[in-house]
PDB file of N, CA and C in Angstrom:
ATOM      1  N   UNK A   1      -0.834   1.265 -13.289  1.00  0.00           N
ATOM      2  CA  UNK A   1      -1.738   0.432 -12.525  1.00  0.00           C
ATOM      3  C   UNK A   1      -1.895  -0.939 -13.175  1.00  0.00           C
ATOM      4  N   UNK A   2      -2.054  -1.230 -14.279  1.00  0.00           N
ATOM      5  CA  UNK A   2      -1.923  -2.181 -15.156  1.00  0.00           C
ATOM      6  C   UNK A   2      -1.037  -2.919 -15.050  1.00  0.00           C
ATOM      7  N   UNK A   3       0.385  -2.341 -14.764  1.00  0.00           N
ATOM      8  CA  UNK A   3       1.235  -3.574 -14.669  1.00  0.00           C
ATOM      9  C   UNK A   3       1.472  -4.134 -13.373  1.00  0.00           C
ATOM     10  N   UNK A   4       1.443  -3.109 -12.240  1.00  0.00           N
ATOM     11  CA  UNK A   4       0.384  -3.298 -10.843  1.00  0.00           C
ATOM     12  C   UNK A   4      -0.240  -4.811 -10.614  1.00  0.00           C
ATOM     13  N   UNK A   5      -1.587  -4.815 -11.551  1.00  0.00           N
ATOM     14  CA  UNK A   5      -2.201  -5.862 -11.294  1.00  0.00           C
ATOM     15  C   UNK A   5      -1.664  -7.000 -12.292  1.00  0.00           C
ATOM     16  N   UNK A   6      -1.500  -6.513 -13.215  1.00  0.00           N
ATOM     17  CA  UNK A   6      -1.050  -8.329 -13.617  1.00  0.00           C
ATOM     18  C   UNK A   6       0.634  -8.882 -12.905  1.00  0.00           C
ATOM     19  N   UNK A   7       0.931  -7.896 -12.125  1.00  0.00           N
ATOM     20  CA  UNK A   7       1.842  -8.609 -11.369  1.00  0.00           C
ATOM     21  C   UNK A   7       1.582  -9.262 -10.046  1.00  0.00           C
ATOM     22  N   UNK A   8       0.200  -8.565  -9.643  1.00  0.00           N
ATOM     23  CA  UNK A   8      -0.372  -9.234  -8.700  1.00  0.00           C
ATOM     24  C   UNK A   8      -1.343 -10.788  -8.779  1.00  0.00           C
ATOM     25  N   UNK A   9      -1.383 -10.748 -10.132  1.00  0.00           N
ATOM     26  CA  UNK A   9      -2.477 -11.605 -11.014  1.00  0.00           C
ATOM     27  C   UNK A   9      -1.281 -12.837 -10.844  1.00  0.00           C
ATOM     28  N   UNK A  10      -0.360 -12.564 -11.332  1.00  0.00           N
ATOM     29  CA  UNK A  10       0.756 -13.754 -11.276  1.00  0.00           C
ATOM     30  C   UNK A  10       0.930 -14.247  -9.706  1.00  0.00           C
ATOM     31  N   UNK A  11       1.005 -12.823  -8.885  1.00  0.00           N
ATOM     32  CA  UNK A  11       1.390 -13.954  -8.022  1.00  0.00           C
ATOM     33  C   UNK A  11      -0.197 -14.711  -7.035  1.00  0.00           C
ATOM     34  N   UNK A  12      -1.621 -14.728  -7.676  1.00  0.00           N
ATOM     35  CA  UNK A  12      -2.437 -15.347  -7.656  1.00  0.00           C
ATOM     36  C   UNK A  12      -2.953 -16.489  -7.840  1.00  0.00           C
ATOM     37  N   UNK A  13      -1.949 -16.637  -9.493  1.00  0.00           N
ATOM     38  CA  UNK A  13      -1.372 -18.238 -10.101  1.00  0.00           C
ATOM     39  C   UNK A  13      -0.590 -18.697  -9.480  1.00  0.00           C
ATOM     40  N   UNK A  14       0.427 -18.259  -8.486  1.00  0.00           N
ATOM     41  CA  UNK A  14       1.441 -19.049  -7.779  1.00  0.00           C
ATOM     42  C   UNK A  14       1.002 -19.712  -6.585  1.00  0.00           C
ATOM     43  N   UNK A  15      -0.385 -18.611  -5.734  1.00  0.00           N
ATOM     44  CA  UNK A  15      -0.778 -19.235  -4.819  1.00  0.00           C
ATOM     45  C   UNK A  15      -1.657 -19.802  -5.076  1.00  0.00           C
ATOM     46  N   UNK A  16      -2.579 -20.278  -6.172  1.00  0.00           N
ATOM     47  CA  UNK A  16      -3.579 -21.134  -6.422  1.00  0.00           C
ATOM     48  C   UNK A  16      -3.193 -22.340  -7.204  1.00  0.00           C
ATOM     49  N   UNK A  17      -2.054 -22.267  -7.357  1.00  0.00           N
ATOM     50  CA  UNK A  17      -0.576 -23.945  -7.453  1.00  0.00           C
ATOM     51  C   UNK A  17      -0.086 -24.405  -6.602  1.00  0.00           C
ATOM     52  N   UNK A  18      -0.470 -23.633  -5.227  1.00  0.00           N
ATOM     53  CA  UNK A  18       0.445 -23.929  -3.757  1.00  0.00           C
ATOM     54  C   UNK A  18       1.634 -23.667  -4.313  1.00  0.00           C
ATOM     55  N   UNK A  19       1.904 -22.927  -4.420  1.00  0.00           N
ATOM     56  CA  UNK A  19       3.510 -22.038  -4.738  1.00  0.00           C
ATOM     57  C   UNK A  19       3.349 -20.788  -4.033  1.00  0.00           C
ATOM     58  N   UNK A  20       2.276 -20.902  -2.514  1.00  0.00           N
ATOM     59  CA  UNK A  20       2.401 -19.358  -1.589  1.00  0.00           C
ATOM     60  C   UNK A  20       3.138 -18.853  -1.128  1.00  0.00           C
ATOM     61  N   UNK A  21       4.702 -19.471  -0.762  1.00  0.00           N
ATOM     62  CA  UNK A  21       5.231 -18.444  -0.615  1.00  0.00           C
ATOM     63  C   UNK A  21       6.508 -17.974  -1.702  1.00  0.00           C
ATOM     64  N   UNK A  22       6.603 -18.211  -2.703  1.00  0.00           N
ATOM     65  CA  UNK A  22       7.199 -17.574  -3.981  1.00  0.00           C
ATOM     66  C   UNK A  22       5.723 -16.490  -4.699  1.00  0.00           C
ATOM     67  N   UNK A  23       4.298 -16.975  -4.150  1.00  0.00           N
ATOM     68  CA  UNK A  23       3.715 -16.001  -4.716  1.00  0.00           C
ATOM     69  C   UNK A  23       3.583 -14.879  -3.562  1.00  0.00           C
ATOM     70  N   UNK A  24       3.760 -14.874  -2.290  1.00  0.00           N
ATOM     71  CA  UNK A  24       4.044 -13.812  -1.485  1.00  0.00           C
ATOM     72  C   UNK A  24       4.877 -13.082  -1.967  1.00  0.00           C
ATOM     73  N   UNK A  25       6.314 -13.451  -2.174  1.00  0.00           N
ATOM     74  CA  UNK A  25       7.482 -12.916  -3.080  1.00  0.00           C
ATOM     75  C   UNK A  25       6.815 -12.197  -4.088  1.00  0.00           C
ATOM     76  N   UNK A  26       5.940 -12.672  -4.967  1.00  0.00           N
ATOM     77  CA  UNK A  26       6.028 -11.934  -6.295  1.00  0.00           C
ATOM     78  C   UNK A  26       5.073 -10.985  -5.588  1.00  0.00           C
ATOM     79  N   UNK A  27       3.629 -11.229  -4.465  1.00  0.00           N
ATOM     80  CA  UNK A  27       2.569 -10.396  -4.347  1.00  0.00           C
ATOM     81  C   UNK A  27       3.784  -9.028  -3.875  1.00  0.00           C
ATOM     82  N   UNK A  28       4.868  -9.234  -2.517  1.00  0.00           N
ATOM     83  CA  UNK A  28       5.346  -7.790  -2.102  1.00  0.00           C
ATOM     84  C   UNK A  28       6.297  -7.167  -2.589  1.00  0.00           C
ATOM     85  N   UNK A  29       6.480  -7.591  -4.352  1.00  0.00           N
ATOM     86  CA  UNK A  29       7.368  -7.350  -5.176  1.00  0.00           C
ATOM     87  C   UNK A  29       6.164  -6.251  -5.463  1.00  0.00           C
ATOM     88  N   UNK A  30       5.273  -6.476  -6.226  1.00  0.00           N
ATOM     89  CA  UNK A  30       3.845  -5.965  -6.675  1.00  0.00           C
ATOM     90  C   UNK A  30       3.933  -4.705  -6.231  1.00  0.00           C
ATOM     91  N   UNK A  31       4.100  -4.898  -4.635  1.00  0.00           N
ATOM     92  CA  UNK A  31       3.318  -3.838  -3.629  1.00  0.00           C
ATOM     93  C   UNK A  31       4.744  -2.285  -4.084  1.00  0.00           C
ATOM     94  N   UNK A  32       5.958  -3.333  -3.683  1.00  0.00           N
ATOM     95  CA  UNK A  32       6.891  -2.589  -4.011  1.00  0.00           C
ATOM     96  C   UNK A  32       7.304  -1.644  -5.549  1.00  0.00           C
ATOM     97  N   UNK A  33       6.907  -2.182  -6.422  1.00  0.00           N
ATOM     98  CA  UNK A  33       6.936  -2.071  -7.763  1.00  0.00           C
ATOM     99  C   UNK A  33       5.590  -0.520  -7.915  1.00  0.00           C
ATOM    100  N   UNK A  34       4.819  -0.908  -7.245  1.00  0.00           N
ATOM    101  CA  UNK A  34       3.585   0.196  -7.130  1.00  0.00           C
ATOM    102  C   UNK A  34       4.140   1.534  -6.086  1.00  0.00           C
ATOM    103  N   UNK A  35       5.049   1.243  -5.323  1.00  0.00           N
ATOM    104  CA  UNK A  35       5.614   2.204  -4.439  1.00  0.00           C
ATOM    105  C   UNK A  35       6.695   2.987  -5.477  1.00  0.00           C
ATOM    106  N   UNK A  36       7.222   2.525  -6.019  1.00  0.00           N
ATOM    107  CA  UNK A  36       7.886   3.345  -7.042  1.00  0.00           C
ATOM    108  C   UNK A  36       7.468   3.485  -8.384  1.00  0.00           C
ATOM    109  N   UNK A  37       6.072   3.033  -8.875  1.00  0.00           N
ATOM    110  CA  UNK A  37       5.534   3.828  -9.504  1.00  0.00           C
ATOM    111  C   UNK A  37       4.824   5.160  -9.270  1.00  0.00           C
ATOM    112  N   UNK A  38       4.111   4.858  -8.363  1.00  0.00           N
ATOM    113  CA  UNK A  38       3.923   6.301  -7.360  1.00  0.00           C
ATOM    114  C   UNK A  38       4.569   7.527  -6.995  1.00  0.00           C
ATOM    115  N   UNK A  39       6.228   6.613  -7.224  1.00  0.00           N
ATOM    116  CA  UNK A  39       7.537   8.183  -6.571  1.00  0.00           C
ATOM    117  C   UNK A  39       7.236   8.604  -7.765  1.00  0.00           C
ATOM    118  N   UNK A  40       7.539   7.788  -9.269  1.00  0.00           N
ATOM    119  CA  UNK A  40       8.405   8.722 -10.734  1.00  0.00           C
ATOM    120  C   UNK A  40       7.092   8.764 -11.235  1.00  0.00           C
ATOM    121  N   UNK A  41       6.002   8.703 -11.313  1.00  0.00           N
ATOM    122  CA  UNK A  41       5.035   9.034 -12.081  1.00  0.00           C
ATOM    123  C   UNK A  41       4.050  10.209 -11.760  1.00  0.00           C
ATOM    124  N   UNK A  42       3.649  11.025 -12.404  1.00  0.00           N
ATOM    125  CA  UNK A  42       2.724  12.314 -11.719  1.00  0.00           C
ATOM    126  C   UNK A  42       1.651  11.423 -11.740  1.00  0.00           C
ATOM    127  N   UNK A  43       0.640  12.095 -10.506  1.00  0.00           N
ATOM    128  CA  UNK A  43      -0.384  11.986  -9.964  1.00  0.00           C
ATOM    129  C   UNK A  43      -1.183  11.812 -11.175  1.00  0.00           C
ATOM    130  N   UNK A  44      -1.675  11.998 -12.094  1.00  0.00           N
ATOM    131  CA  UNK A  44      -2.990  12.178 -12.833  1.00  0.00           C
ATOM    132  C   UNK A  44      -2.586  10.852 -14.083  1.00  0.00           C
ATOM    133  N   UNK A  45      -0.888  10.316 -13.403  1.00  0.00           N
ATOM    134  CA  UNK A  45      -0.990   9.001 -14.544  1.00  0.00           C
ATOM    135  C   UNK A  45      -1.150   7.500 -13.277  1.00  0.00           C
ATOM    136  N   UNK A  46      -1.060   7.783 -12.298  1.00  0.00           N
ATOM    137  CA  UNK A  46      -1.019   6.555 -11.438  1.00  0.00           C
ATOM    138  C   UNK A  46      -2.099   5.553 -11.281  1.00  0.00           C
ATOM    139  N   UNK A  47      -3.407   6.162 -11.612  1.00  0.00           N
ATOM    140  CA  UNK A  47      -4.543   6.015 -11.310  1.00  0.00           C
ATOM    141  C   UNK A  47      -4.607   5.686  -9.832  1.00  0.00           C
ATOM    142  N   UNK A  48      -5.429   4.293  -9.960  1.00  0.00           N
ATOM    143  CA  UNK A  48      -5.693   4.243  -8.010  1.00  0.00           C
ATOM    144  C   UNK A  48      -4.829   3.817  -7.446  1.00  0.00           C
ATOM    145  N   UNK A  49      -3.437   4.049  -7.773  1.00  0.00           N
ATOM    146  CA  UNK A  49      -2.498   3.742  -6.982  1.00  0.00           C
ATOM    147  C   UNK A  49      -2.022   5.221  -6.094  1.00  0.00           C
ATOM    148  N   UNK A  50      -2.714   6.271  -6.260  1.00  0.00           N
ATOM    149  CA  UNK A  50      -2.741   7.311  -5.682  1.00  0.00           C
ATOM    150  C   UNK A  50      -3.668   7.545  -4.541  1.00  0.00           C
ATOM    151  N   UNK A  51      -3.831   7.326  -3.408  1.00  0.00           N
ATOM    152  CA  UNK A  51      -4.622   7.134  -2.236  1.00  0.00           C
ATOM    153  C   UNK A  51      -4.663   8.367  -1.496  1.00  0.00           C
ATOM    154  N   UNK A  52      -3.646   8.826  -1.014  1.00  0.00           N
ATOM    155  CA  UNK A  52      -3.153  10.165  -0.297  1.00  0.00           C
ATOM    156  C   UNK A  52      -2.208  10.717  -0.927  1.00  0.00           C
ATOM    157  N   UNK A  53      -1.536  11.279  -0.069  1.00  0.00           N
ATOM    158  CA  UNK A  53      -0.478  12.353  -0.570  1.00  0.00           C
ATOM    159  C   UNK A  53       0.765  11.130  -1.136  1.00  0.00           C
ATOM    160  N   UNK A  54       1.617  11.784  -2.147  1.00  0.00           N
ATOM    161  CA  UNK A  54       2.357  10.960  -2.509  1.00  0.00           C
ATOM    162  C   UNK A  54       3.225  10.610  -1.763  1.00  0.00           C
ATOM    163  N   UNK A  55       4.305  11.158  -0.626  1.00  0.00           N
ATOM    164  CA  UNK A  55       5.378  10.746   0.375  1.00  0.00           C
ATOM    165  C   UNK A  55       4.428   9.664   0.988  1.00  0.00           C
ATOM    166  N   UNK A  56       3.107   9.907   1.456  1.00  0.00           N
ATOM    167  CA  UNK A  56       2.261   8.915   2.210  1.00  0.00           C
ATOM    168  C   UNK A  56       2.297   7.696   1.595  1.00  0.00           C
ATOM    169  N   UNK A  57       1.540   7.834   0.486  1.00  0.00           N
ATOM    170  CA  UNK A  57       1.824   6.232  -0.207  1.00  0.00           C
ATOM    171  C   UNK A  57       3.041   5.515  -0.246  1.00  0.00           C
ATOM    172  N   UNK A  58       3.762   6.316  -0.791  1.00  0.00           N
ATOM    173  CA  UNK A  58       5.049   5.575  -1.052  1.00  0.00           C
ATOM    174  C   UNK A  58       5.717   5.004   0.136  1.00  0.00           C
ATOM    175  N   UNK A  59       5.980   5.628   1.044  1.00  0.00           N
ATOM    176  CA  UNK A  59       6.161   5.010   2.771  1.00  0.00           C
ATOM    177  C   UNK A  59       5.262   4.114   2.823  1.00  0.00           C
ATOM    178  N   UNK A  60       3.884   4.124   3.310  1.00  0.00           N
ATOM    179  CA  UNK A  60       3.156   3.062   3.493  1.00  0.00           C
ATOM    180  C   UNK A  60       3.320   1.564   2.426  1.00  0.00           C
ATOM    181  N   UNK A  61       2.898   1.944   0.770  1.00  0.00           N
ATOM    182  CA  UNK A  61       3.401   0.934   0.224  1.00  0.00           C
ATOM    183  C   UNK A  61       5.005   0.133   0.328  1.00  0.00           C
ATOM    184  N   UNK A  62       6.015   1.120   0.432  1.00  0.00           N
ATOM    185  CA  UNK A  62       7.181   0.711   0.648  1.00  0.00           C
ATOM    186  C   UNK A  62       7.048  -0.472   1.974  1.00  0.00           C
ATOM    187  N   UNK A  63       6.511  -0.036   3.257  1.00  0.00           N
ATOM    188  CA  UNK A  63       7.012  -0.521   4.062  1.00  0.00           C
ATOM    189  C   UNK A  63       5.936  -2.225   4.340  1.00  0.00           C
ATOM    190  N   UNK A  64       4.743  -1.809   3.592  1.00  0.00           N
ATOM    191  CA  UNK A  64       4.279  -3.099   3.545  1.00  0.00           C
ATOM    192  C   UNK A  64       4.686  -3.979   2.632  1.00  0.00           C
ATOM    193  N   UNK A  65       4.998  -3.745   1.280  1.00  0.00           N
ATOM    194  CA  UNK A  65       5.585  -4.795   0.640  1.00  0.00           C
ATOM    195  C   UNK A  65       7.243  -4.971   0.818  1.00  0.00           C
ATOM    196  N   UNK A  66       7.510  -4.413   1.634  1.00  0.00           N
ATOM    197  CA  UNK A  66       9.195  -4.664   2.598  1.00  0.00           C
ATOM    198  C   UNK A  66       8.778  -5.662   3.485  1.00  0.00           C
ATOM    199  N   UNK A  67       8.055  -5.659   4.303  1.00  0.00           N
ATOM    200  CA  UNK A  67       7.156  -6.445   4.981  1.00  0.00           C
ATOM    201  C   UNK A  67       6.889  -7.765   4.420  1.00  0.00           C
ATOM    202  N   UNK A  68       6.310  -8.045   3.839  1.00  0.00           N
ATOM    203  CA  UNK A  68       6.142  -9.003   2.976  1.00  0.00           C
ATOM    204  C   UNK A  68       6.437 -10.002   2.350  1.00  0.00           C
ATOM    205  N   UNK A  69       7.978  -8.896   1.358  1.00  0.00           N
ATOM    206  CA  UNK A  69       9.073 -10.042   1.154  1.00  0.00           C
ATOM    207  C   UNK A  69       9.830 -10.358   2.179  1.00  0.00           C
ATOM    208  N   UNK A  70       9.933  -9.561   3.088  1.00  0.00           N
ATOM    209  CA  UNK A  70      10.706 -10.005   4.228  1.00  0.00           C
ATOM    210  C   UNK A  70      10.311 -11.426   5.403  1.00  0.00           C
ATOM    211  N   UNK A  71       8.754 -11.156   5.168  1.00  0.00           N
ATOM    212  CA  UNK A  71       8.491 -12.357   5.710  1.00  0.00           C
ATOM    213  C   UNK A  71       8.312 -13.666   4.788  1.00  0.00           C
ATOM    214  N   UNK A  72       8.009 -13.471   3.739  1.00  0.00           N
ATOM    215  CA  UNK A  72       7.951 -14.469   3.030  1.00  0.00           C
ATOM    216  C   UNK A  72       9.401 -14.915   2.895  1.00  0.00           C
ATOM    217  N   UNK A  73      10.421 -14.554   2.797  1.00  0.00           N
ATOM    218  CA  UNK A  73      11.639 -15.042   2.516  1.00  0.00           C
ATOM    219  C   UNK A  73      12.077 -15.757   3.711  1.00  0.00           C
ATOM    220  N   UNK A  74      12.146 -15.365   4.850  1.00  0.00           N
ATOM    221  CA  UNK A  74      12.294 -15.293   6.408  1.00  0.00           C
ATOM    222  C   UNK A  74      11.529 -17.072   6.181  1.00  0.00           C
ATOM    223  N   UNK A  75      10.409 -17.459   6.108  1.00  0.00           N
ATOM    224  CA  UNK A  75       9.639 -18.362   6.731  1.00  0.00           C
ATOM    225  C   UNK A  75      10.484 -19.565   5.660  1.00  0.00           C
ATOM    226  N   UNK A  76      10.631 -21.076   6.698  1.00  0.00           N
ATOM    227  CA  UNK A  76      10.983 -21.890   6.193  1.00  0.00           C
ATOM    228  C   UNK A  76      10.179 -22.638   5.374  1.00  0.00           C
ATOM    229  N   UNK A  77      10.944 -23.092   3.986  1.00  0.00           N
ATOM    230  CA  UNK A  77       9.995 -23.805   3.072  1.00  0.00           C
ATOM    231  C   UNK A  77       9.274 -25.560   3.238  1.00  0.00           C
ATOM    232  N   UNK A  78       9.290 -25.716   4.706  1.00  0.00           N
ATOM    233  CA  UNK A  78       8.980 -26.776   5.365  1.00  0.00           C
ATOM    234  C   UNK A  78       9.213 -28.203   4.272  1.00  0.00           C
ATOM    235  N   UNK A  79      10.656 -28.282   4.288  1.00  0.00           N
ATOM    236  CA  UNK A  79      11.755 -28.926   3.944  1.00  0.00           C
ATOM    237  C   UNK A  79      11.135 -29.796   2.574  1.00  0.00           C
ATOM    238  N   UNK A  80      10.667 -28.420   2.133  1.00  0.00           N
ATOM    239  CA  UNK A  80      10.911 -28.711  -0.209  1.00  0.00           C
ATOM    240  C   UNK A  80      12.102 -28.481  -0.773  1.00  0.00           C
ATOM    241  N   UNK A  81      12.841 -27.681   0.461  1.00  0.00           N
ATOM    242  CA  UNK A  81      13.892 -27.372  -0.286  1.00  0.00           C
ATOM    243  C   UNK A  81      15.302 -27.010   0.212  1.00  0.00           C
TER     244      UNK A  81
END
C-alpha cells in the first residue's frame, strides 16, 4: 500500500506543476501497479488495497487504470509537443 501511495503522491506533484497529463500516466500506472499487487500478494499483506474479493479488485482496478492510461495517452498534448 505504501508504494501505492507514494506513487500516487508523485503523480500529485506532476499535476500540481501542470504536468496533468504525464501525471494521469503516472496516477493509472498507480492504479495498475495496485492491481497486481493485489494478484501476488495474500490478503492480510495488501492492506486497503483489498476491497472485495480478490478476482474483483484486480478486474476492477485493472480496468480503471487501463482506462486511464489509455486516455491520458490518447488526448492531444495541445501542441507542447
Amino acid at each position: 500500500m505504501v508504494v501505492v501511495v507514494a506513487v500516487v503522491t508523485l503523480a500529485v506533484v506532476f499535476i500540481l506543476s501542470e504536468r496533468w497529463r504525464r501525471g494521469a500516466l503516472v496516477f493509472g500506472s498507480a492504479t495498475l501497479l495496485g492491481a497486481a499487487f493485489r494478484l501476488c500478494l495474500p490478503t492480510d499483506r495488501v492492506g486497503l488495497l483489498a476491497v472485495r474479493g480478490r478476482w474483483f479488485d484486480v478486474g476492477a482496478m485493472t480496468a480503471v487504470g487501463a482506462a486511464i492510461v489509455l486516455l491520458a495517452a490518447s488526448i492531444d498534448p495541445l501542441g507542447t509537443g
